[in-house]
C-alpha atoms as a PDB file:
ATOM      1  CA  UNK A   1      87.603  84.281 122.322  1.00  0.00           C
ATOM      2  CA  UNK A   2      86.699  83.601 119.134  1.00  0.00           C
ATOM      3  CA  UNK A   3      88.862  84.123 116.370  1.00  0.00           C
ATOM      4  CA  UNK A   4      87.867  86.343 113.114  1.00  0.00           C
ATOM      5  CA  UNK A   5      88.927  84.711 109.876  1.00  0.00           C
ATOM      6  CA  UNK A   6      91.455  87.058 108.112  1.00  0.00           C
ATOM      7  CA  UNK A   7      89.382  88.027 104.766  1.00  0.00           C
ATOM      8  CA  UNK A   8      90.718  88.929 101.210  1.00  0.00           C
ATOM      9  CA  UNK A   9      90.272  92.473 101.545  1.00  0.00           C
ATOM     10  CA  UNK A  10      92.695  92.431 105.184  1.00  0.00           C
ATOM     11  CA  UNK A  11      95.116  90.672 102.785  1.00  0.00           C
ATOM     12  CA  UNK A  12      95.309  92.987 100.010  1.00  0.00           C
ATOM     13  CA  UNK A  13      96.397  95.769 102.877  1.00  0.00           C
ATOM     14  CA  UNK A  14      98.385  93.656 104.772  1.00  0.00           C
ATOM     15  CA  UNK A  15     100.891  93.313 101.846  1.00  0.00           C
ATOM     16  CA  UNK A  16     100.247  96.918 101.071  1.00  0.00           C
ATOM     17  CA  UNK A  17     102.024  97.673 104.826  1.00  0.00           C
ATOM     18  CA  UNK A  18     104.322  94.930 103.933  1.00  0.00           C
ATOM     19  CA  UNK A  19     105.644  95.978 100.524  1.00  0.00           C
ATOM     20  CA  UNK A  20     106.168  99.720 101.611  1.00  0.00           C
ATOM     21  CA  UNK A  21     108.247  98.231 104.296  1.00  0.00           C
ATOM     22  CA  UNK A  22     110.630  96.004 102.420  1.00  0.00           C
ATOM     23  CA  UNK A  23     111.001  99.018  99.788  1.00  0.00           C
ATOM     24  CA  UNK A  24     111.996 101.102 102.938  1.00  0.00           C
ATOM     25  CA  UNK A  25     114.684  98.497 103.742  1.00  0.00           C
ATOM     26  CA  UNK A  26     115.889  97.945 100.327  1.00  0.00           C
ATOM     27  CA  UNK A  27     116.289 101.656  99.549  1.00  0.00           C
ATOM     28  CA  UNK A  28     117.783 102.403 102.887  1.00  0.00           C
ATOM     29  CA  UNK A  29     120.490  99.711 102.253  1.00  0.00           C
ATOM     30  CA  UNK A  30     121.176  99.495  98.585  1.00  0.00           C
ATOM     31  CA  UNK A  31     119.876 103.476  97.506  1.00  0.00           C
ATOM     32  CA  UNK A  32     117.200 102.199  94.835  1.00  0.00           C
ATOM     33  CA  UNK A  33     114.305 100.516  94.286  1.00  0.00           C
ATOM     34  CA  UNK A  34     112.205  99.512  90.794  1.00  0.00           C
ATOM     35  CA  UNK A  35     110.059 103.042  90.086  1.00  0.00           C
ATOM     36  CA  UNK A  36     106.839 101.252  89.359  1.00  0.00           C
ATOM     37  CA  UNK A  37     106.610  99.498  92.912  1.00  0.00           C
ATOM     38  CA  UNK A  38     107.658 103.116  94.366  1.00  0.00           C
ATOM     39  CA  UNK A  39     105.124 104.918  92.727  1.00  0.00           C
ATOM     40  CA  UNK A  40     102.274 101.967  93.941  1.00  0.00           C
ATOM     41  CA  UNK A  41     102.944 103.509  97.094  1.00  0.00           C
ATOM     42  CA  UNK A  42     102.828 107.076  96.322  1.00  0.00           C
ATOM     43  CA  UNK A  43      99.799 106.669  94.106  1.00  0.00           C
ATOM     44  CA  UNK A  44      97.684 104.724  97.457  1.00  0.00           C
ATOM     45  CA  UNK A  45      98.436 108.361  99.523  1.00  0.00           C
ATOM     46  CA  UNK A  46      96.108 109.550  97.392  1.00  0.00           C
ATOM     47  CA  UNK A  47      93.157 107.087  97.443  1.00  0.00           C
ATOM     48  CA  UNK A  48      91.312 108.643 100.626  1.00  0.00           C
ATOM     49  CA  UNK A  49      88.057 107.494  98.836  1.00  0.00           C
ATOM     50  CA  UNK A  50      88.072 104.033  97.300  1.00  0.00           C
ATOM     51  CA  UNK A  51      85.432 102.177  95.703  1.00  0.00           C
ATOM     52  CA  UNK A  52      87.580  99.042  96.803  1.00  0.00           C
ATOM     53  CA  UNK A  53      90.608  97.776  98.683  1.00  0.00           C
ATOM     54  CA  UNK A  54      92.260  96.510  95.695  1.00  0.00           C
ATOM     55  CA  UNK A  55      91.904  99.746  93.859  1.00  0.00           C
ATOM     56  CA  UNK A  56      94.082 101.660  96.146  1.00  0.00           C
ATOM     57  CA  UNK A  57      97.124  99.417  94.887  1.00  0.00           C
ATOM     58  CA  UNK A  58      95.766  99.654  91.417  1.00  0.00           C
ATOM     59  CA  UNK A  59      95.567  96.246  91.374  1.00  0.00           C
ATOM     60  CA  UNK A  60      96.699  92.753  93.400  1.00  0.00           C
ATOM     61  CA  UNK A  61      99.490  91.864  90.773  1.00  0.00           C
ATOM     62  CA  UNK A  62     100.876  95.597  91.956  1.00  0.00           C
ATOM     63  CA  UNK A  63     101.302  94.231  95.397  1.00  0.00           C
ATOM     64  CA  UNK A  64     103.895  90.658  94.710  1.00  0.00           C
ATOM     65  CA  UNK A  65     106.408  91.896  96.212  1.00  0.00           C
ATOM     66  CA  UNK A  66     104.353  92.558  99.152  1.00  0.00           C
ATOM     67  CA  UNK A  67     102.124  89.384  99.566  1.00  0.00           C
ATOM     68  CA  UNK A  68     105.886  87.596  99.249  1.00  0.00           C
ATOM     69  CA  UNK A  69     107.440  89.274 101.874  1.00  0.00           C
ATOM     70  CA  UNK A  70     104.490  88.415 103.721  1.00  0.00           C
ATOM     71  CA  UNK A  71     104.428  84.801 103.062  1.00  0.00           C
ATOM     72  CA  UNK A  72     107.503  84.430 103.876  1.00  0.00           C
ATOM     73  CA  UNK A  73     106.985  85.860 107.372  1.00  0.00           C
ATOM     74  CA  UNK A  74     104.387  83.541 107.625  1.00  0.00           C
ATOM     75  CA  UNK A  75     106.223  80.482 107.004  1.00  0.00           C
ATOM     76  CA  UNK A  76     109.032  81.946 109.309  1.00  0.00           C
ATOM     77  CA  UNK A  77     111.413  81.559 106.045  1.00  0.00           C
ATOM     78  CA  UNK A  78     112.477  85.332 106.831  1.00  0.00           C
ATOM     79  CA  UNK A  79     116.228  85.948 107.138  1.00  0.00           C
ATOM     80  CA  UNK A  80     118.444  87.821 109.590  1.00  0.00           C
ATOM     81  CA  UNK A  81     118.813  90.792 107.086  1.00  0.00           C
ATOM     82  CA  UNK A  82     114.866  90.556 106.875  1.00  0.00           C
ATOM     83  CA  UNK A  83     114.417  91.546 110.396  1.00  0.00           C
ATOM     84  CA  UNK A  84     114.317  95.159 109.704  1.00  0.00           C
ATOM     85  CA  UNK A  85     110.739  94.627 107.483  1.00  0.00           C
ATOM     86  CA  UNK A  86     109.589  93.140 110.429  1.00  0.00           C
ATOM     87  CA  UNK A  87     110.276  95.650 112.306  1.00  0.00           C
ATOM     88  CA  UNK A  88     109.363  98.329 110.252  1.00  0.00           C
ATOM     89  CA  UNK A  89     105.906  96.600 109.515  1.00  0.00           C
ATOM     90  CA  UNK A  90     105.594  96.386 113.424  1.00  0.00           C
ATOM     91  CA  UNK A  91     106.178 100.150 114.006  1.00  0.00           C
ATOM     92  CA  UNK A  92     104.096 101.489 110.752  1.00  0.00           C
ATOM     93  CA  UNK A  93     101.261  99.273 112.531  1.00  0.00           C
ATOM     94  CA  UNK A  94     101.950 100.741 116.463  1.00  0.00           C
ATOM     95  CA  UNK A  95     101.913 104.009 114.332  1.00  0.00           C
ATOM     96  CA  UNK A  96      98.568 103.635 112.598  1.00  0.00           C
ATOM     97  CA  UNK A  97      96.649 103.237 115.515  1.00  0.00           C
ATOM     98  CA  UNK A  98      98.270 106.367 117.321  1.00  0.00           C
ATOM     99  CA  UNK A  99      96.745 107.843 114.137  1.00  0.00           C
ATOM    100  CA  UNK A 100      93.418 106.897 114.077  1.00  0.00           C
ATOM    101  CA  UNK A 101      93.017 108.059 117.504  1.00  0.00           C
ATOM    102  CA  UNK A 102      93.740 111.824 116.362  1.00  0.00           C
ATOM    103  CA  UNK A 103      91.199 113.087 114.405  1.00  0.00           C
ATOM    104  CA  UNK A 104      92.734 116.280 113.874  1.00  0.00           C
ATOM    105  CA  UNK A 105      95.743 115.445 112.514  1.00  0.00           C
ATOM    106  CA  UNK A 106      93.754 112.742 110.459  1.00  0.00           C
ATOM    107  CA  UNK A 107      92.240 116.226 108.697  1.00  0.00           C
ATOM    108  CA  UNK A 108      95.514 117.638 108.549  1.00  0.00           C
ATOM    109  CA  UNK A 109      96.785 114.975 106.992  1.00  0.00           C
ATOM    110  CA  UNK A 110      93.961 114.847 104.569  1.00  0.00           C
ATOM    111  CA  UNK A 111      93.643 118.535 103.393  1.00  0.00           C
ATOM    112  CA  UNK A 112      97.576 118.480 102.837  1.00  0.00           C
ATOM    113  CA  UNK A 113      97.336 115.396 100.386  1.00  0.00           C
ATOM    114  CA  UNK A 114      94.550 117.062  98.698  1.00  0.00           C
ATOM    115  CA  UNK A 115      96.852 120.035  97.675  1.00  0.00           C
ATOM    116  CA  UNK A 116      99.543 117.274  97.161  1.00  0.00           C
ATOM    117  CA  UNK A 117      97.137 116.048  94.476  1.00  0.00           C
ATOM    118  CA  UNK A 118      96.658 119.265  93.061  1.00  0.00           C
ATOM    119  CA  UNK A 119     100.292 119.640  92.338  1.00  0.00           C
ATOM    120  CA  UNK A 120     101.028 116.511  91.532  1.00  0.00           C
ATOM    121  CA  UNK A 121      98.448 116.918  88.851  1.00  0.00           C
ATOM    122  CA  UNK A 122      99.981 120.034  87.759  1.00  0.00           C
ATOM    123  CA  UNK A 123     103.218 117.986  87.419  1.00  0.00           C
ATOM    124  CA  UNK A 124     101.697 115.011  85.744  1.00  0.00           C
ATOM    125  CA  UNK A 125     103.329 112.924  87.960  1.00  0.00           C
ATOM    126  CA  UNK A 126     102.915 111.222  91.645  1.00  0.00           C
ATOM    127  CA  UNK A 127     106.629 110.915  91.696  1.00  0.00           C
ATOM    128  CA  UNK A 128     107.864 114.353  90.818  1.00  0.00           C
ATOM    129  CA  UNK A 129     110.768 115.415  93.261  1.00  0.00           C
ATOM    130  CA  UNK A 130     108.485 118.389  94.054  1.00  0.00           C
ATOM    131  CA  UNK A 131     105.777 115.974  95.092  1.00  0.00           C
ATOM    132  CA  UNK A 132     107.715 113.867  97.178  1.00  0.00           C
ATOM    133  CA  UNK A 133     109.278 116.142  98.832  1.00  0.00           C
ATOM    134  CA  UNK A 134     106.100 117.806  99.890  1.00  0.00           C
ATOM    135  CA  UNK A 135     104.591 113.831 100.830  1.00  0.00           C
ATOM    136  CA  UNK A 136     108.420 113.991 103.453  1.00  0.00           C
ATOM    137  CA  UNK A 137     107.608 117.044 104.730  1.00  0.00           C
ATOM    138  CA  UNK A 138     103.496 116.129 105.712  1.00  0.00           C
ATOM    139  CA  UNK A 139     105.225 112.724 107.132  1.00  0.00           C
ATOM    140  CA  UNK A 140     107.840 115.087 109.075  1.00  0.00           C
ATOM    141  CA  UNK A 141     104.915 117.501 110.429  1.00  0.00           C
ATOM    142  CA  UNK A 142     102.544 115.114 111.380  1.00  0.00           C
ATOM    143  CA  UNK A 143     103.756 111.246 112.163  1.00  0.00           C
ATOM    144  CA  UNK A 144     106.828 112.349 112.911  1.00  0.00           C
ATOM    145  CA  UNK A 145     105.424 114.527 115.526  1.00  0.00           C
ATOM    146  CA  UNK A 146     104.426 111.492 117.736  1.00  0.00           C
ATOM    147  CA  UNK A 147     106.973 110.095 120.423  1.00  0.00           C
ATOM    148  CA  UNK A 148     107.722 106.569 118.959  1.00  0.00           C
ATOM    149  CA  UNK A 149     109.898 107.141 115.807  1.00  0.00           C
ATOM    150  CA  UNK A 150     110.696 103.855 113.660  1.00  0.00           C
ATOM    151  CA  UNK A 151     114.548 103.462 113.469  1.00  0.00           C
ATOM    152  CA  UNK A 152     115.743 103.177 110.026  1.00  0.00           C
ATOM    153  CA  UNK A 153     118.917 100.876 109.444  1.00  0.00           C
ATOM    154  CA  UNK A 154     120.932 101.210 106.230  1.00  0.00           C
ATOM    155  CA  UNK A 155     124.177 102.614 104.654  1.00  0.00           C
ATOM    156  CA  UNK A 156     124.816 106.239 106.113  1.00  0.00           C
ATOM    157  CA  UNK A 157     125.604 107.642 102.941  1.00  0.00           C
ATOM    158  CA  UNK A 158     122.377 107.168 101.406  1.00  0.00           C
ATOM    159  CA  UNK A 159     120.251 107.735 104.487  1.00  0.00           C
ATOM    160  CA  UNK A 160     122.070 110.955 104.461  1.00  0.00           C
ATOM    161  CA  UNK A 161     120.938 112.226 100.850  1.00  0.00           C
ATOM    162  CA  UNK A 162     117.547 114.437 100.482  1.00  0.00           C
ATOM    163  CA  UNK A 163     116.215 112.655  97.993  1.00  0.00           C
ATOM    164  CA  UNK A 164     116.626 109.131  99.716  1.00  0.00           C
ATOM    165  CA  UNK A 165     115.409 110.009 103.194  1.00  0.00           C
ATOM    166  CA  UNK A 166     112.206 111.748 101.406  1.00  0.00           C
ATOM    167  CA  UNK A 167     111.586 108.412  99.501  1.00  0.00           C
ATOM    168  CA  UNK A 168     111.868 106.772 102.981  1.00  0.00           C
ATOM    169  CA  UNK A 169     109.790 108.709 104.279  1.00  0.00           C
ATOM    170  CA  UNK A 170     107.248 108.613 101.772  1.00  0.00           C
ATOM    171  CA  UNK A 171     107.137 104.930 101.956  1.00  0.00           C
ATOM    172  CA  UNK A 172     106.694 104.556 105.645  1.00  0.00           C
ATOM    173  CA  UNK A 173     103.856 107.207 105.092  1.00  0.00           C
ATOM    174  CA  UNK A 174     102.675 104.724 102.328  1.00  0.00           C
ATOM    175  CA  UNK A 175     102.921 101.847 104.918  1.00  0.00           C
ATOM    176  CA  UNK A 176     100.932 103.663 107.584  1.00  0.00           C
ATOM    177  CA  UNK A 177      98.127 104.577 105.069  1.00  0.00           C
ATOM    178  CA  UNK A 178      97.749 100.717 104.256  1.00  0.00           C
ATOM    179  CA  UNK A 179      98.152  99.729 108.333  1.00  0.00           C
ATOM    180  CA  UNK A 180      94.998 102.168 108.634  1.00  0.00           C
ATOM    181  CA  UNK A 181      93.162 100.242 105.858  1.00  0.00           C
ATOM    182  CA  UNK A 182      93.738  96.879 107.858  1.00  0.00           C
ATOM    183  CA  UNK A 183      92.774  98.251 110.870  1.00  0.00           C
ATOM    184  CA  UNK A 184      89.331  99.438 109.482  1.00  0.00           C
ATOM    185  CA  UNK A 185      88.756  96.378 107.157  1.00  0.00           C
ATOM    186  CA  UNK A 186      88.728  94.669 110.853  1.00  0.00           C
ATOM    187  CA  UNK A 187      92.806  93.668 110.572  1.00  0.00           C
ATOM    188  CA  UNK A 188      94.110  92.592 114.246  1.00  0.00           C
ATOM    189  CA  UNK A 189      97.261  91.980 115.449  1.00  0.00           C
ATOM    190  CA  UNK A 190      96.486  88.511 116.885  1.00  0.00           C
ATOM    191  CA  UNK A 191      95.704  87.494 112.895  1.00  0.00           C
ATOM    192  CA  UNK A 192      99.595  87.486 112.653  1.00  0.00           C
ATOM    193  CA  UNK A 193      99.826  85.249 115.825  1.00  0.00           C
ATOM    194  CA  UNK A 194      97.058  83.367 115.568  1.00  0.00           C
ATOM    195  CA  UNK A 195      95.791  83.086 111.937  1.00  0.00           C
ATOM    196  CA  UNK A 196      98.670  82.314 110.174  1.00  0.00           C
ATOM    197  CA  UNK A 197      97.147  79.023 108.311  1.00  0.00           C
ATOM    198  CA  UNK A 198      94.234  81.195 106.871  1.00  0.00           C
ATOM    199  CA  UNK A 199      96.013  84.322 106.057  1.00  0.00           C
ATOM    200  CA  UNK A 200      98.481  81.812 103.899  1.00  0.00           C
ATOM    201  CA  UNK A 201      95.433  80.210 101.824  1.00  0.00           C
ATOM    202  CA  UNK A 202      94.028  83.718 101.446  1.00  0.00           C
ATOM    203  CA  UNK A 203      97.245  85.043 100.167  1.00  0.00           C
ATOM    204  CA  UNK A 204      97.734  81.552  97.893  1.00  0.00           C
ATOM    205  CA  UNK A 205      94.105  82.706  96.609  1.00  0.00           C
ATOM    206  CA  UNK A 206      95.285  85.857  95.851  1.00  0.00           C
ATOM    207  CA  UNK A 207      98.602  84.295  93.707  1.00  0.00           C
ATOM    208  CA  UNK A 208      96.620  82.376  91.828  1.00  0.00           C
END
């Protein structure tokens, strides 16, 4: 078989799925996270039409934390308390793909943003507690709906408020819109196995 080089565009959502995955860890364990790399996430929900990959992020410096985490899974410099990103990223990709094969909820999901958007616009913000809460509850009636569930590990007492379980939510939402970007920019799981040399030089392309 021969092998597909990873491309720059495959990179830019890779660390999209990756970043929304070490926020999910972080917030699940510690109970925050910066704002502006939460609302990165929030803000790509609603990029259903992009002119590029890079604007869905807003931009690549949006996406550092990301393309580091990334790296160093790469260079197998990840750490026990790392695992869980892994394993989040693993399940947000398993999940992307159950996605793509259901068209309707792929609408569902689609007209719901769209009214999402509306009221986040009425809010003038992406990050509104009314907003997010609505992003949680599409997760809950759609993705949630499907028989795998990703496992989230962290301190009980903040997986138990509201307002941190919605963010969680929202952000493996986040990571499953990105792990459907990959997939259609040509994104394989074998370029994880296989390709890490060339997905290291794109990302060191993308650093510098």
């Amino acid at each position: 078989m021969l092998l597909k080089k990873p491309t720059k565009d495959q990179i830019i959502a890779l660390s999209g799925v990756f970043q929304a995955c070490q926020l999910v860890e972080t917030l699940a364990k510690s109970g925050s996270i910066p704002a502006d790399r939460f609302q990165v996430c929030i803000e790509s929900l609603f990029q259903q039409n992009p002119d590029s990959t890079e604007q869905v992020f807003g931009s690549v410096d949006n996406l550092q934390l990301g393309m580091e985490t990334l790296q160093e899974l790469l260079t197998l410099q990840t750490t026990a308390k790392q695992s869980d990103t892994l394993r989040y990223a693993v399940g947000v990709i398993h999940l992307s793909r159950k996605l793509l094969n259901n068209k309707t909820m792929i609408n569902m999901i689609g007209e719901r943003l769209e009214q999402a958007n509306r009221q986040a616009a009425h809010f003038s913000s992406v990050s509104h507690t009314n907003v997010i809460a609505n992003l949680a509850q599409i997760y809950q009636d759609s993705i949630s709906t499907f028989r795998y569930r990703i496992q989230v590990n962290g301190y009980a007492g903040y997986l138990q408020q509201d307002s941190i379980a919605q963010r969680i939510r929202c952000l493996l939402f986040a990571g499953i819109r990105a792990a459907i970007l990959w997939h259609q920019l040509g994104g394989k799981r074998y370029h994880l196995i296989f390709s890490r040399k060339q997905l290291l030089s794109q990302l060191h392309t993308l650093h510098t």
